[in-house]
ModelCIF file with pLDDT and N, C-alpha, C, O atoms, coordinates in Angstrom:
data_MODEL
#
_entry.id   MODEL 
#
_entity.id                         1 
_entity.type                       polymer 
_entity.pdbx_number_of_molecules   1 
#
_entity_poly.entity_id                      1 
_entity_poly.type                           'polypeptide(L)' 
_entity_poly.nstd_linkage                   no 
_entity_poly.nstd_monomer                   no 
_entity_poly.pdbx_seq_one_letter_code       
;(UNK)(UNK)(UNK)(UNK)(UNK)(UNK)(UNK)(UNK)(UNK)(UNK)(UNK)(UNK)(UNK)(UNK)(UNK)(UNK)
(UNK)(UNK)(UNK)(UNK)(UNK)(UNK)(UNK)(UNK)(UNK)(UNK)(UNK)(UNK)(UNK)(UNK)(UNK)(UNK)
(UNK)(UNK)(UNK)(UNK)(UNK)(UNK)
;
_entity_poly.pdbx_seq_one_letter_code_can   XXXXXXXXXXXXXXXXXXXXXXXXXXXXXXXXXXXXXX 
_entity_poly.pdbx_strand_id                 A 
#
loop_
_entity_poly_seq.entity_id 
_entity_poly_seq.num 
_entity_poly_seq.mon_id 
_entity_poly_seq.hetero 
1 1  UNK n 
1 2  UNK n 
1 3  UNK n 
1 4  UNK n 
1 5  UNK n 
1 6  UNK n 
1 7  UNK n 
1 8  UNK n 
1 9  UNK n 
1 10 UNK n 
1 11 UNK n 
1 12 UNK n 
1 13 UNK n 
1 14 UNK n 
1 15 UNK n 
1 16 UNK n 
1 17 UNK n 
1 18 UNK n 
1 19 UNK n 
1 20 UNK n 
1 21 UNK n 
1 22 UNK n 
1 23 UNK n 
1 24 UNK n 
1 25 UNK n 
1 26 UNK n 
1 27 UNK n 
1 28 UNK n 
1 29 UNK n 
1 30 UNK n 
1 31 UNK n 
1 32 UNK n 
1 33 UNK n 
1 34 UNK n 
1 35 UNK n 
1 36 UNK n 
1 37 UNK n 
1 38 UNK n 
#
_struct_asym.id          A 
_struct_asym.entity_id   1 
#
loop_
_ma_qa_metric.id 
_ma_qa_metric.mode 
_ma_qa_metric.name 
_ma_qa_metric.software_group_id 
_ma_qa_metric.type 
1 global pLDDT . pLDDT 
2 local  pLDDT . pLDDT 
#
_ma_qa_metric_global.metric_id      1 
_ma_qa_metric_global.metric_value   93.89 
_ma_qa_metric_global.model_id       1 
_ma_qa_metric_global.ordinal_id     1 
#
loop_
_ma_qa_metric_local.label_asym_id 
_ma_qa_metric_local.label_comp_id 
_ma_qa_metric_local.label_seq_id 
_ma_qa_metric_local.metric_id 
_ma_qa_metric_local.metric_value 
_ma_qa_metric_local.model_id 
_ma_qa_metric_local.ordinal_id 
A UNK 1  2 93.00 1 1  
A UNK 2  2 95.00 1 2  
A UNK 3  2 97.00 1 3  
A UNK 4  2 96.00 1 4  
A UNK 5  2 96.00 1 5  
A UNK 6  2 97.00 1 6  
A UNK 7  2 97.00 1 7  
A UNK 8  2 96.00 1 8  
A UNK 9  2 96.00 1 9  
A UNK 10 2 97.00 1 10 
A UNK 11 2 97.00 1 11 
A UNK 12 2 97.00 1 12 
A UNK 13 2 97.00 1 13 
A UNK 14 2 97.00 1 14 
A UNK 15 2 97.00 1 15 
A UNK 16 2 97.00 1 16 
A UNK 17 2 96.00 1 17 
A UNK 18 2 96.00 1 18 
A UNK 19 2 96.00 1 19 
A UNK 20 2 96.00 1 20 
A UNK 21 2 95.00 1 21 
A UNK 22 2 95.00 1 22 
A UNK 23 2 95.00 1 23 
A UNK 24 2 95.00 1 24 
A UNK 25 2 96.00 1 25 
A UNK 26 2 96.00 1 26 
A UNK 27 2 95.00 1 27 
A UNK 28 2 94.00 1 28 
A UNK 29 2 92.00 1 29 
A UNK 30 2 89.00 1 30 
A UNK 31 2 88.00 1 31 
A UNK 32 2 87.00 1 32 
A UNK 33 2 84.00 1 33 
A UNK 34 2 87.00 1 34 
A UNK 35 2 88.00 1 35 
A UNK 36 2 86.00 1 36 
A UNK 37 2 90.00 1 37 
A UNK 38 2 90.00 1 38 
#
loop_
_atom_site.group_PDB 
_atom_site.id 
_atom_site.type_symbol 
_atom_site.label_atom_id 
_atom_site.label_alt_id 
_atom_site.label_comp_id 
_atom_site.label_asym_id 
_atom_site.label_entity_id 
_atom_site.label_seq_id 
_atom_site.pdbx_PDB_ins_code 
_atom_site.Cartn_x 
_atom_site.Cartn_y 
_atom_site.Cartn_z 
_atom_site.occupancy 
_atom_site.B_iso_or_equiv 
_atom_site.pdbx_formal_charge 
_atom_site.auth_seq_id 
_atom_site.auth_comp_id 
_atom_site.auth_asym_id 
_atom_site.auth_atom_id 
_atom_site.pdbx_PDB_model_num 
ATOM 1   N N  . UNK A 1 1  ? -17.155 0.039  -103.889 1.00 93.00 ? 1  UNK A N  1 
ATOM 2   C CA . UNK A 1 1  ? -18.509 -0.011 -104.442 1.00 93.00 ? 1  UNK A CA 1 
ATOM 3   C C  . UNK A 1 1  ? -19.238 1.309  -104.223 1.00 93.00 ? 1  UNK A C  1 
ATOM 4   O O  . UNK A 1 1  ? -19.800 1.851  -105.175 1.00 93.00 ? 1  UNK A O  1 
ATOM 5   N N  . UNK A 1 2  ? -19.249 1.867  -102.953 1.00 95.00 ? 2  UNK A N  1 
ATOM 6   C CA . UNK A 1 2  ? -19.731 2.879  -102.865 1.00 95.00 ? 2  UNK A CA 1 
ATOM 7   C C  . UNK A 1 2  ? -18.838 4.567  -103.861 1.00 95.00 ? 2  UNK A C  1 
ATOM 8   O O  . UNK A 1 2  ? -19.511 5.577  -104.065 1.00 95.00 ? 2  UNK A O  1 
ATOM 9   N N  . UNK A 1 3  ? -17.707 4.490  -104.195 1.00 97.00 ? 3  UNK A N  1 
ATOM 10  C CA . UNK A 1 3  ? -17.093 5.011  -104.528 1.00 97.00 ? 3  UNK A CA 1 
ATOM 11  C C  . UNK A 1 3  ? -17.367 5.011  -106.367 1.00 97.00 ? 3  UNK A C  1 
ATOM 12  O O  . UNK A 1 3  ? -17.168 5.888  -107.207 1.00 97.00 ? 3  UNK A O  1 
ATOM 13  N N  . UNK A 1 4  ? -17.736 4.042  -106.443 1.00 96.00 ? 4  UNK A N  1 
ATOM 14  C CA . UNK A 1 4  ? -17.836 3.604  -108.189 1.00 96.00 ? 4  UNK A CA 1 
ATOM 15  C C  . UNK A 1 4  ? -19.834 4.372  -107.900 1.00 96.00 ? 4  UNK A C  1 
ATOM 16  O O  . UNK A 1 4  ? -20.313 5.024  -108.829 1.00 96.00 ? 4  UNK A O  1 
ATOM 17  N N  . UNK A 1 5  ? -20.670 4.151  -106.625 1.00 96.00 ? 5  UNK A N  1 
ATOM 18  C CA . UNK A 1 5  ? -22.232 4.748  -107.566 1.00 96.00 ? 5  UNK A CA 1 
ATOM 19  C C  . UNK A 1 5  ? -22.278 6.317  -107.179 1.00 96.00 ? 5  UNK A C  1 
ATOM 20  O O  . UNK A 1 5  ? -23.250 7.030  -107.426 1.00 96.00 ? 5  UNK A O  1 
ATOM 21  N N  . UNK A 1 6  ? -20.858 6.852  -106.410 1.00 97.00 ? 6  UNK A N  1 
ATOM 22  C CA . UNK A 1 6  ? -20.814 8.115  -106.857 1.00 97.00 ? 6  UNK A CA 1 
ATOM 23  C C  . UNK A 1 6  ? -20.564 8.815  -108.039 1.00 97.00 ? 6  UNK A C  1 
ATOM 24  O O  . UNK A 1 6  ? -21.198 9.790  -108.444 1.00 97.00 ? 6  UNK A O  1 
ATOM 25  N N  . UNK A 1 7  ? -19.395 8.149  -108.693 1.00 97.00 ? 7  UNK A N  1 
ATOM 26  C CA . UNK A 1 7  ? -18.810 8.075  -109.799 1.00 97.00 ? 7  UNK A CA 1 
ATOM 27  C C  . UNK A 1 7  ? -20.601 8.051  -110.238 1.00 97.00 ? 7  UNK A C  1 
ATOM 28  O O  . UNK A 1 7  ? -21.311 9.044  -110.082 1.00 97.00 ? 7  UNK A O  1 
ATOM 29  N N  . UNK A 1 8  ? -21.058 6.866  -110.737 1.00 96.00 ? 8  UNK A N  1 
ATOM 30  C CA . UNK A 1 8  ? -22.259 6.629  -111.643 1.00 96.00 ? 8  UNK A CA 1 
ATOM 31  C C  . UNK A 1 8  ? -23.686 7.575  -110.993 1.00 96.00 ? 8  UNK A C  1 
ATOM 32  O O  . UNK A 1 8  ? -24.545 7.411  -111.859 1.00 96.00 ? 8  UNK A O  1 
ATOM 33  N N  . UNK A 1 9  ? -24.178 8.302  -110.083 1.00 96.00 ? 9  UNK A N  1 
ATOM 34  C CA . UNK A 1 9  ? -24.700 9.278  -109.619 1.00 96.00 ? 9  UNK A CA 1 
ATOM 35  C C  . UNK A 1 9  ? -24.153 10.677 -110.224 1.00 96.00 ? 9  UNK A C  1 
ATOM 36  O O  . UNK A 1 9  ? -24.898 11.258 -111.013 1.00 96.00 ? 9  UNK A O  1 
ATOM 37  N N  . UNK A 1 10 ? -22.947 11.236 -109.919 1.00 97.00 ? 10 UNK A N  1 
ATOM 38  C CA . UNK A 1 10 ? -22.394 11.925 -110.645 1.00 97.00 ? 10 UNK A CA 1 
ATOM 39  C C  . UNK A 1 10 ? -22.571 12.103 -112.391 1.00 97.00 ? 10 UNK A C  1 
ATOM 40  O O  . UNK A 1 10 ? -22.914 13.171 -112.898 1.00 97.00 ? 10 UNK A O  1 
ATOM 41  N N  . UNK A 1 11 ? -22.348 11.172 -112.984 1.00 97.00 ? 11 UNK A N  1 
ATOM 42  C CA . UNK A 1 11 ? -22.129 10.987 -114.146 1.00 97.00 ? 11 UNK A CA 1 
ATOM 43  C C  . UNK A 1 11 ? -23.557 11.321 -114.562 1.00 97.00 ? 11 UNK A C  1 
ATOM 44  O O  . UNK A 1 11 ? -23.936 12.257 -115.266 1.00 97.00 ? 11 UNK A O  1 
ATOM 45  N N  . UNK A 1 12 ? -24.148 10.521 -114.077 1.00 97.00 ? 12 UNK A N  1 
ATOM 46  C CA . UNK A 1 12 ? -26.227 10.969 -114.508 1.00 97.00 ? 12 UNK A CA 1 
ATOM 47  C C  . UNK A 1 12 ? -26.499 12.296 -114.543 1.00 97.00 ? 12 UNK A C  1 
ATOM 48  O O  . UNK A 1 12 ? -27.076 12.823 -115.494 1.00 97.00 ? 12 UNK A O  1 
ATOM 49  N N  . UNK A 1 13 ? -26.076 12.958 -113.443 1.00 97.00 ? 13 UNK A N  1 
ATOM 50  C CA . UNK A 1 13 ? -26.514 14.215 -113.188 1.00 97.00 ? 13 UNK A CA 1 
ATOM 51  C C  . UNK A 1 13 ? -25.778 15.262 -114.166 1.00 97.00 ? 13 UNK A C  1 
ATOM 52  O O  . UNK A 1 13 ? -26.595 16.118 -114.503 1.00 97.00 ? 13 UNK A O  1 
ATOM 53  N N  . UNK A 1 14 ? -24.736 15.443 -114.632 1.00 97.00 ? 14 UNK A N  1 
ATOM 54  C CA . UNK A 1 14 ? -24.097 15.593 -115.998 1.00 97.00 ? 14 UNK A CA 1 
ATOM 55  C C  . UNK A 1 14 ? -24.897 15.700 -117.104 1.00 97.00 ? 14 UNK A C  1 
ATOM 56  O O  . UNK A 1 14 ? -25.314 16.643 -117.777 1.00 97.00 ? 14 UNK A O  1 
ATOM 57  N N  . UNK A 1 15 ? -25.054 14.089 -117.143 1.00 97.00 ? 15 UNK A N  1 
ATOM 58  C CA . UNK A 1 15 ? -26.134 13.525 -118.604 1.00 97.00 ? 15 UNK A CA 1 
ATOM 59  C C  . UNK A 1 15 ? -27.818 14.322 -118.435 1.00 97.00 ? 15 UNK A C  1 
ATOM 60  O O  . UNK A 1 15 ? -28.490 14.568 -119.437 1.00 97.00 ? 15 UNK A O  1 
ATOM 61  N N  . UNK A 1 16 ? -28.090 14.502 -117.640 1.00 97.00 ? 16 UNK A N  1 
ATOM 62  C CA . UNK A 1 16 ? -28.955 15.065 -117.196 1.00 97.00 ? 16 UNK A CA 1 
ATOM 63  C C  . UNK A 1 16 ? -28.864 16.751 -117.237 1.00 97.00 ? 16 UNK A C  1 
ATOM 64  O O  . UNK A 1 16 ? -29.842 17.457 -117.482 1.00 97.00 ? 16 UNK A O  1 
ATOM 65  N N  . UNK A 1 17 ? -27.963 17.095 -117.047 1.00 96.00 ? 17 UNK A N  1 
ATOM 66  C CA . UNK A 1 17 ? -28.064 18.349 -116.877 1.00 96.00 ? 17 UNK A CA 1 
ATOM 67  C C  . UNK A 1 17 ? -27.659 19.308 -118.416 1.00 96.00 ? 17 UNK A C  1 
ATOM 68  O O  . UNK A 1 17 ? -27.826 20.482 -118.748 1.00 96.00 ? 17 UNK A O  1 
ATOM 69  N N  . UNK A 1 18 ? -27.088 18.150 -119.047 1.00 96.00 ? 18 UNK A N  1 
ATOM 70  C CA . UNK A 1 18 ? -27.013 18.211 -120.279 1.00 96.00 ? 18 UNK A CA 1 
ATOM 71  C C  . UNK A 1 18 ? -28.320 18.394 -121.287 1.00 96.00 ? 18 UNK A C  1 
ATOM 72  O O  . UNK A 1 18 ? -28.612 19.228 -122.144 1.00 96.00 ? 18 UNK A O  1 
ATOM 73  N N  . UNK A 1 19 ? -28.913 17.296 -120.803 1.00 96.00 ? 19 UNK A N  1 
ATOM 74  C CA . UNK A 1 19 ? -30.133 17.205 -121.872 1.00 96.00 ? 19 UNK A CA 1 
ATOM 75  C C  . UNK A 1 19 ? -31.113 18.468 -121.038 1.00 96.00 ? 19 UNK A C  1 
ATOM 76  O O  . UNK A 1 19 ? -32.273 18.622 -121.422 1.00 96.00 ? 19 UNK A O  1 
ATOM 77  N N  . UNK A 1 20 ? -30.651 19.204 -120.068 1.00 96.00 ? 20 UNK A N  1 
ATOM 78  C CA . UNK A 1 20 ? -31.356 20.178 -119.858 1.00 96.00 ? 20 UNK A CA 1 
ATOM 79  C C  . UNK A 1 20 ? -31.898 21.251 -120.197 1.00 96.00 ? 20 UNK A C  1 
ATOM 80  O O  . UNK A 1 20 ? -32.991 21.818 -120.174 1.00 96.00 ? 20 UNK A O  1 
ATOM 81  N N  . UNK A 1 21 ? -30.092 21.491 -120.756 1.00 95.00 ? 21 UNK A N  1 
ATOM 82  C CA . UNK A 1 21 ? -29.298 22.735 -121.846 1.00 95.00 ? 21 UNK A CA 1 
ATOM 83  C C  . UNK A 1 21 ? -28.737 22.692 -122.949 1.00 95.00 ? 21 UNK A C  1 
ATOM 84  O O  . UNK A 1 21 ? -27.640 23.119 -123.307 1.00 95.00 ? 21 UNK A O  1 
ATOM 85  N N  . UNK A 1 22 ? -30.184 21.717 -123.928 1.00 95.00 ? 22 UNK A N  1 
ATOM 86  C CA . UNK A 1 22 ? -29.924 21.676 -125.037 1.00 95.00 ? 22 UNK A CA 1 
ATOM 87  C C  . UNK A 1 22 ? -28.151 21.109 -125.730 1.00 95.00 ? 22 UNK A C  1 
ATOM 88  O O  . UNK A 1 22 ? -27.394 21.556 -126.592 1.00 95.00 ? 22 UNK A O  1 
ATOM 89  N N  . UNK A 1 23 ? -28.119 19.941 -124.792 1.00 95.00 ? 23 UNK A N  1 
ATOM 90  C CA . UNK A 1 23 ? -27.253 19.174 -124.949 1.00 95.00 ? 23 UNK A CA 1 
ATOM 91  C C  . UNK A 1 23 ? -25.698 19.716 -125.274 1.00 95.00 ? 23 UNK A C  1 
ATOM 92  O O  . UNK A 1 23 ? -24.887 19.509 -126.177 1.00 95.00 ? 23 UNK A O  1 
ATOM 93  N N  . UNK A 1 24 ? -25.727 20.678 -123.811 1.00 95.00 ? 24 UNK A N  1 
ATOM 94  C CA . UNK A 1 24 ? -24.593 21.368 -123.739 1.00 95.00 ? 24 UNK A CA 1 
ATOM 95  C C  . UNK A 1 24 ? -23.971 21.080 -122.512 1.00 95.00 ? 24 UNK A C  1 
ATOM 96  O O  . UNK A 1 24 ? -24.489 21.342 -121.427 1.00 95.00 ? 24 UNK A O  1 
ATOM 97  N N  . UNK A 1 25 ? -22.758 20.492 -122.671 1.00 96.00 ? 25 UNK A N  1 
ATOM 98  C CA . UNK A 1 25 ? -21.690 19.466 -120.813 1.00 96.00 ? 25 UNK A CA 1 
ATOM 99  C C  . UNK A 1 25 ? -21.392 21.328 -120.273 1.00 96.00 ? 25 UNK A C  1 
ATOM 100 O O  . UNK A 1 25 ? -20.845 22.259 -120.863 1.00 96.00 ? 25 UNK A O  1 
ATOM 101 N N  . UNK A 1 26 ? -22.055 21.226 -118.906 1.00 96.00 ? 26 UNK A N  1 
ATOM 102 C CA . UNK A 1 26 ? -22.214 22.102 -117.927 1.00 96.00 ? 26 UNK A CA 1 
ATOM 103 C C  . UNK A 1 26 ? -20.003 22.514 -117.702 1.00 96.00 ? 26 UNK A C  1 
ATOM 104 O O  . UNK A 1 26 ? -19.183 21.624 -117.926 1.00 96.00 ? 26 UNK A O  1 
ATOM 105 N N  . UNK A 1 27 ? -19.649 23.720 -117.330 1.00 95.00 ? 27 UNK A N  1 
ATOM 106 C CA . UNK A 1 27 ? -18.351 24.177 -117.362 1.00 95.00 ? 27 UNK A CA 1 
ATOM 107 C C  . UNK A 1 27 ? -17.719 23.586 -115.737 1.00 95.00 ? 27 UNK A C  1 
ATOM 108 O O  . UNK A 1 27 ? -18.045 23.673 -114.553 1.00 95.00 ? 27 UNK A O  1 
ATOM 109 N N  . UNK A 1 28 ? -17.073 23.214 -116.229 1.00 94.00 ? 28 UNK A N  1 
ATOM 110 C CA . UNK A 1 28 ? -16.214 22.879 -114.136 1.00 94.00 ? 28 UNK A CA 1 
ATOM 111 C C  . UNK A 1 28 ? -16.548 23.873 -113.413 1.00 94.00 ? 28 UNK A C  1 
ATOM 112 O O  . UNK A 1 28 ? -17.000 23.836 -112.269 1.00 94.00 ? 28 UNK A O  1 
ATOM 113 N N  . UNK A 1 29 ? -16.230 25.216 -114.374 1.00 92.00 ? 29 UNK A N  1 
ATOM 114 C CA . UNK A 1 29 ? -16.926 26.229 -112.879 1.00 92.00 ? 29 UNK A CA 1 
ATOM 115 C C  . UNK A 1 29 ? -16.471 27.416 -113.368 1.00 92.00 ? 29 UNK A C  1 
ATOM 116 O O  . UNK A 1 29 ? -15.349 27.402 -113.872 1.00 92.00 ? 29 UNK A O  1 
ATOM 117 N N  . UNK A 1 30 ? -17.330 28.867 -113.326 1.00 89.00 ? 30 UNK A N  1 
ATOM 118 C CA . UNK A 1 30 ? -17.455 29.541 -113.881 1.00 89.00 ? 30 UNK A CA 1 
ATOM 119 C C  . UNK A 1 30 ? -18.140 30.741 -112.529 1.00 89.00 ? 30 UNK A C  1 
ATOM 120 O O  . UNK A 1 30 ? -18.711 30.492 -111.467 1.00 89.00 ? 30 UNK A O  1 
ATOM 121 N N  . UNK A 1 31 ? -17.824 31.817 -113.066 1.00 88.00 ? 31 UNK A N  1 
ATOM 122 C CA . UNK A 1 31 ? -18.510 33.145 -112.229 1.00 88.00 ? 31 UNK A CA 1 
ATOM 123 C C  . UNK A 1 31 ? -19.661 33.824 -112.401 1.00 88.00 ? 31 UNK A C  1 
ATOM 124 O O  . UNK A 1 31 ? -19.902 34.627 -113.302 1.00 88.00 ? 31 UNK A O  1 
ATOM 125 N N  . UNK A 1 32 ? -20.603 33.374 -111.225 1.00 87.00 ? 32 UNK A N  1 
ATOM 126 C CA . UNK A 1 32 ? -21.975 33.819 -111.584 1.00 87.00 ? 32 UNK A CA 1 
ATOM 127 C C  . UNK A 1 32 ? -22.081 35.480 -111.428 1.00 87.00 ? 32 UNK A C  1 
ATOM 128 O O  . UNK A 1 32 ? -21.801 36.255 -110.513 1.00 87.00 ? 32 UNK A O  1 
ATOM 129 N N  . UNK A 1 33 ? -22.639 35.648 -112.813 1.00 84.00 ? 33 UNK A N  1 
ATOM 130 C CA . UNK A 1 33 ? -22.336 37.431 -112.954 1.00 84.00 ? 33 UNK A CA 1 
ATOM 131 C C  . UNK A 1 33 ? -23.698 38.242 -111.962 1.00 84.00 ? 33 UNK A C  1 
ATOM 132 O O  . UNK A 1 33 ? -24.105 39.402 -112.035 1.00 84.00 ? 33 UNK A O  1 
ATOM 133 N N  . UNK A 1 34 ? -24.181 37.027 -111.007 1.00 87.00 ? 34 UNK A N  1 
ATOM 134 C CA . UNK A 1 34 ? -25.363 38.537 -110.411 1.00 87.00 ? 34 UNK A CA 1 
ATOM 135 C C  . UNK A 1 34 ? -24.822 38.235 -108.928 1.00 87.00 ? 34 UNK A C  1 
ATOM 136 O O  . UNK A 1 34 ? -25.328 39.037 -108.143 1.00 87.00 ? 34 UNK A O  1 
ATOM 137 N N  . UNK A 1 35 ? -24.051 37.430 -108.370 1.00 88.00 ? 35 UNK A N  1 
ATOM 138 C CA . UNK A 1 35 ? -23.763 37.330 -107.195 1.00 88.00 ? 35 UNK A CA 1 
ATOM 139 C C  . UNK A 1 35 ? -22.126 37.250 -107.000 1.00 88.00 ? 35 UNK A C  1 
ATOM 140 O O  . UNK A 1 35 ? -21.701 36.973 -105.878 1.00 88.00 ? 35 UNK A O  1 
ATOM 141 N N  . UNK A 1 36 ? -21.235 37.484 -108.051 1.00 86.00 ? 36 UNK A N  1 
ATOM 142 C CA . UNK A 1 36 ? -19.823 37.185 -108.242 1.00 86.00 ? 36 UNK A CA 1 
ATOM 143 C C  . UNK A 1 36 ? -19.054 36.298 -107.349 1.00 86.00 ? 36 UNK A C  1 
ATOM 144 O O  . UNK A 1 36 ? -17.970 36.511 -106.805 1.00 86.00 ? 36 UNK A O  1 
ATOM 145 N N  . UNK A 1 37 ? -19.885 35.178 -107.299 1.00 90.00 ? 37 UNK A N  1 
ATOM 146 C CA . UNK A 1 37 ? -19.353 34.265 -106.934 1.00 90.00 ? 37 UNK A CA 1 
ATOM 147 C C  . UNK A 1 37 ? -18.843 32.943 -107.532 1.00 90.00 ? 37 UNK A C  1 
ATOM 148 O O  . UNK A 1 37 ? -19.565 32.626 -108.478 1.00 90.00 ? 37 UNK A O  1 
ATOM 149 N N  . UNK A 1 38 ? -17.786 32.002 -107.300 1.00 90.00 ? 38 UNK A N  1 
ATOM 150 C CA . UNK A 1 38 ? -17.181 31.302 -108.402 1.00 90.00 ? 38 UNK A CA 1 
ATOM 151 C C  . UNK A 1 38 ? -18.335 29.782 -108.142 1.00 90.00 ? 38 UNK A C  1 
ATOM 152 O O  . UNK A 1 38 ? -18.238 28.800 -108.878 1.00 90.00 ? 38 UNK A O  1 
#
């Protein structure tokens, strides 16, 4: 149970972060070009 409202916590924050950026799904992970870190 606790394992499934990470899953559903997770998932919001996605949906959310989506409708942030003009409904664009955020990259698994990418290199921030002012601190070159992954």
């Amino acid at each position: 149970s606790a394992c499934m409202n990470n899953t559903r916590q997770l998932s919001l924050a996605v949906l959310m972060y989506a409708q942030d950026y003009d409904e664009v799904l955020l990259p698994c992970a990418y290199i921030d070009e002012t601190s070159g870190k992954t």
